[in-house]
C-alpha atoms as a PDB file:
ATOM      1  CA  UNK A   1      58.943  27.024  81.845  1.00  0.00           C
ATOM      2  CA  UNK A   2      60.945  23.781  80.772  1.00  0.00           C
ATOM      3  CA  UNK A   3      64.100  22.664  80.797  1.00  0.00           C
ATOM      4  CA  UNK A   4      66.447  20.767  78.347  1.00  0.00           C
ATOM      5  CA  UNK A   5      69.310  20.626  76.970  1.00  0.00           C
ATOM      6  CA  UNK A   6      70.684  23.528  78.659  1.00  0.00           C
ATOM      7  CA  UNK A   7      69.457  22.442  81.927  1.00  0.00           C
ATOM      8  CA  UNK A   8      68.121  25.742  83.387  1.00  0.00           C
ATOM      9  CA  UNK A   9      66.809  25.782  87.108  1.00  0.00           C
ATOM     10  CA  UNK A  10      64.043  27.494  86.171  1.00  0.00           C
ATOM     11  CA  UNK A  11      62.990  26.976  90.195  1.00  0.00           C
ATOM     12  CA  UNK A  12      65.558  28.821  91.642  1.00  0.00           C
ATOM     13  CA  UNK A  13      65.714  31.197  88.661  1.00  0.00           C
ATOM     14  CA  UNK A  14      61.863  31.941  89.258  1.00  0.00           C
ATOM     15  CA  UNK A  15      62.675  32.004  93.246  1.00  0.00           C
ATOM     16  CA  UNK A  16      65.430  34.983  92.597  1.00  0.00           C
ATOM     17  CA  UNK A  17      62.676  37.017  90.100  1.00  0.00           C
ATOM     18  CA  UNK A  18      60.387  36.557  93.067  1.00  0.00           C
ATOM     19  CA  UNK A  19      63.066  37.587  96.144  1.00  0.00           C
ATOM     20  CA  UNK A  20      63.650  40.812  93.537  1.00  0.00           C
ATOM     21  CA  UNK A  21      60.602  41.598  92.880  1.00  0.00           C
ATOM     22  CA  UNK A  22      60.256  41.811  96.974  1.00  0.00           C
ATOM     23  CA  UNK A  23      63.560  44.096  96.995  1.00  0.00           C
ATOM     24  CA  UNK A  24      61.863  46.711  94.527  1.00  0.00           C
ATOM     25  CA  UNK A  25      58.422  46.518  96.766  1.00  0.00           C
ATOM     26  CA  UNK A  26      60.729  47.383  99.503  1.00  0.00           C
ATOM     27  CA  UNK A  27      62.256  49.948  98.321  1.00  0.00           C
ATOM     28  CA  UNK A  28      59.236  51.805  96.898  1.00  0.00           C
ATOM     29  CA  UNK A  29      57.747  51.331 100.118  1.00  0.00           C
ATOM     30  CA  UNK A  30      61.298  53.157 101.663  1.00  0.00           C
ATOM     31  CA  UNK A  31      60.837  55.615  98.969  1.00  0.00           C
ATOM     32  CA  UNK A  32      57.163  56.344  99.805  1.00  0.00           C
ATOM     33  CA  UNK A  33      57.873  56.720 103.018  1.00  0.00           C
ATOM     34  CA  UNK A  34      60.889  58.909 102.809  1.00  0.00           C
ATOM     35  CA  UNK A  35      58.810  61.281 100.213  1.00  0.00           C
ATOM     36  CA  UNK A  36      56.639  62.613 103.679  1.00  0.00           C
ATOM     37  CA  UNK A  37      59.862  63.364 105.585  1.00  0.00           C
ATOM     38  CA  UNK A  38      60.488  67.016 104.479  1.00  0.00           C
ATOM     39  CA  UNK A  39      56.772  67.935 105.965  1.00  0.00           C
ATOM     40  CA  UNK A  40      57.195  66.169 108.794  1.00  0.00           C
ATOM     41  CA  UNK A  41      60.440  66.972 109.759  1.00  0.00           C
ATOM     42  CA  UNK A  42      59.126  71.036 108.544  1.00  0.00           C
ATOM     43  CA  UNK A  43      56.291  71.039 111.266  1.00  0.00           C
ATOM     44  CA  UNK A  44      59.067  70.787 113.576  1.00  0.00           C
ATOM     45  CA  UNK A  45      62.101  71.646 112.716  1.00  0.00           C
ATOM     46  CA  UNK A  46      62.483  75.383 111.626  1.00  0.00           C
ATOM     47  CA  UNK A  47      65.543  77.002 109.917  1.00  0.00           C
ATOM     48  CA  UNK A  48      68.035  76.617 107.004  1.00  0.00           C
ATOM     49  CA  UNK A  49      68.743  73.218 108.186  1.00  0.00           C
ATOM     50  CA  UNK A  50      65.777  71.723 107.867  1.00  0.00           C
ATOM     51  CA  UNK A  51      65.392  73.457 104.661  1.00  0.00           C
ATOM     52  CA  UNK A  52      68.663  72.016 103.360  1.00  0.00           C
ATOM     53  CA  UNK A  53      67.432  68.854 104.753  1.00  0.00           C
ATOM     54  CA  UNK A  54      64.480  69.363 102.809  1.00  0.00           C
ATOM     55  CA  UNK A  55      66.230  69.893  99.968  1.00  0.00           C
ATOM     56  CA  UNK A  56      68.910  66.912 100.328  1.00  0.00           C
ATOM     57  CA  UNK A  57      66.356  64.277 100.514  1.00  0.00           C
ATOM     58  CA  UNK A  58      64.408  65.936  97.456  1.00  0.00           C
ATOM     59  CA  UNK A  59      67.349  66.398  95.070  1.00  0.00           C
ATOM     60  CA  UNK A  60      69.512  63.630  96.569  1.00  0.00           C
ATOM     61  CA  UNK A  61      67.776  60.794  98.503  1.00  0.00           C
ATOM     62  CA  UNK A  62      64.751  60.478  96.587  1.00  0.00           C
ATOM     63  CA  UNK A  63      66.338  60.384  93.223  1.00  0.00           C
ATOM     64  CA  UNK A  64      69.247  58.064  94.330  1.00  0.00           C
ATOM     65  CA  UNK A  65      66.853  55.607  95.473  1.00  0.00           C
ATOM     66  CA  UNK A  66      64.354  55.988  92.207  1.00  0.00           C
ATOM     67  CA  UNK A  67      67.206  54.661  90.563  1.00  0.00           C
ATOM     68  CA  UNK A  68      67.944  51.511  93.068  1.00  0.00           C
ATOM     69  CA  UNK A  69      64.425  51.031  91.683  1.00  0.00           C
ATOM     70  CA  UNK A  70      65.351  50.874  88.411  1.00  0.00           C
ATOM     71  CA  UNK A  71      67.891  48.962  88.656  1.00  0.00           C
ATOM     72  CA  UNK A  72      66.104  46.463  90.396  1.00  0.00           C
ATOM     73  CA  UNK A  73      63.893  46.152  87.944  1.00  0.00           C
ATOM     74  CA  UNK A  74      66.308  45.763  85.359  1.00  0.00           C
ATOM     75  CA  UNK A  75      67.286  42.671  86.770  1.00  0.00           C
ATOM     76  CA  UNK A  76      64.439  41.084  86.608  1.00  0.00           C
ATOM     77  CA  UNK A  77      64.122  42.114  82.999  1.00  0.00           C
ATOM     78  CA  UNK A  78      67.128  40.934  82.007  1.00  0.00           C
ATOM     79  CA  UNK A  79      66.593  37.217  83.607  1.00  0.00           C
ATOM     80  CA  UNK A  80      63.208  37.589  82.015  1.00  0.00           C
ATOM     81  CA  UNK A  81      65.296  38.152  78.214  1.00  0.00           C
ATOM     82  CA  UNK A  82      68.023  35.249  78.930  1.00  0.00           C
ATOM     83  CA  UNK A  83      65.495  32.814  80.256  1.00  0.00           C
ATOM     84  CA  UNK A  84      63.641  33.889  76.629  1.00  0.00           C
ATOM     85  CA  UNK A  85      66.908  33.182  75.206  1.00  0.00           C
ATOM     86  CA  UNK A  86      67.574  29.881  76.699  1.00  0.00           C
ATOM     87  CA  UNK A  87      64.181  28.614  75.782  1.00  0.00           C
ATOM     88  CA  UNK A  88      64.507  29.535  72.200  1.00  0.00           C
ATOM     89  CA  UNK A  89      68.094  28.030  72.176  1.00  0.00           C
ATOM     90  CA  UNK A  90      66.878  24.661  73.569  1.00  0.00           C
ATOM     91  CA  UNK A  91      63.499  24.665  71.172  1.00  0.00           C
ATOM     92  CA  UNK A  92      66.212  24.870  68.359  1.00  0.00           C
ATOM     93  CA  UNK A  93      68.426  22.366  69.909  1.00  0.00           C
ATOM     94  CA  UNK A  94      65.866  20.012  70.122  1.00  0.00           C
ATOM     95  CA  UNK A  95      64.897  20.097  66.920  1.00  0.00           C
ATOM     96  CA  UNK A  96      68.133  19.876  65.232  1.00  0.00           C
ATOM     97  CA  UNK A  97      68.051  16.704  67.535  1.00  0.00           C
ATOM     98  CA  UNK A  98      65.043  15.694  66.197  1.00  0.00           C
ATOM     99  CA  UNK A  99      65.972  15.538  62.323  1.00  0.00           C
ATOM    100  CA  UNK A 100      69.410  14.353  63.144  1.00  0.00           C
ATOM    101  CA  UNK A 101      67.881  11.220  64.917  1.00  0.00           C
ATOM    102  CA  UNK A 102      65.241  11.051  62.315  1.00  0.00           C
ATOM    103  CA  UNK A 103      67.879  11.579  59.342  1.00  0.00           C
ATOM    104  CA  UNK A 104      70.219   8.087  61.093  1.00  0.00           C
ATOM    105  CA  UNK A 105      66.738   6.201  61.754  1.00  0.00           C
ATOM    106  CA  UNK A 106      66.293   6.244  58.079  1.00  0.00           C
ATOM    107  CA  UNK A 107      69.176   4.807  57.092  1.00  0.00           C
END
């Protein structure tokens, strides 16, 4: 990526896609990990409470943090559109530069 007109740090801008991409890795590795609690904690723990706890982590946990997930991701899709955005904005920029400096060199 470039920069222009608009002066974009594309550096730090690729550095923060990069530190979330590393948050999402994280948490699917949490999530993963999280997923083998209920037959773990089962092959110990016997009764309605480790049922409900079972069932919390299932119906609560699991799906709270699929959407941390998603989220996450949608960051990095989003700085993926305006960085789009910004580079198509300078392209025209630069080219309305262009004929305006070539439209005064002619006179």
């Amino acid at each position: 990526m470039g920069g222009g007109v608009f002066q974009v740090i594309f550096g730090q801008v690729d550095q923060s896609m990069s530190m979330v991409n590393q948050a999402k890795s994280i948490s699917t590795n949490v999530q993963q990990t999280i997923q083998g609690y209920p037959n773990i904690v089962g092959a110990a723990w016997i009764g309605g409470d480790a049922d409900a706890f079972a069932e919390k982590v299932m119906t609560k946990l699991l799906p709270a943090i699929a959407e941390l997930i998603a989220a996450i991701a949608g960051v990095n899709l989003n700085l993926t559109d305006a960085l789009d955005a910004v580079n198509s904005a300078d392209q025209k920029i630069q080219g309305y530069a262009n004929q305006l400096g070539d439209m005064f060199g002619g006179l």
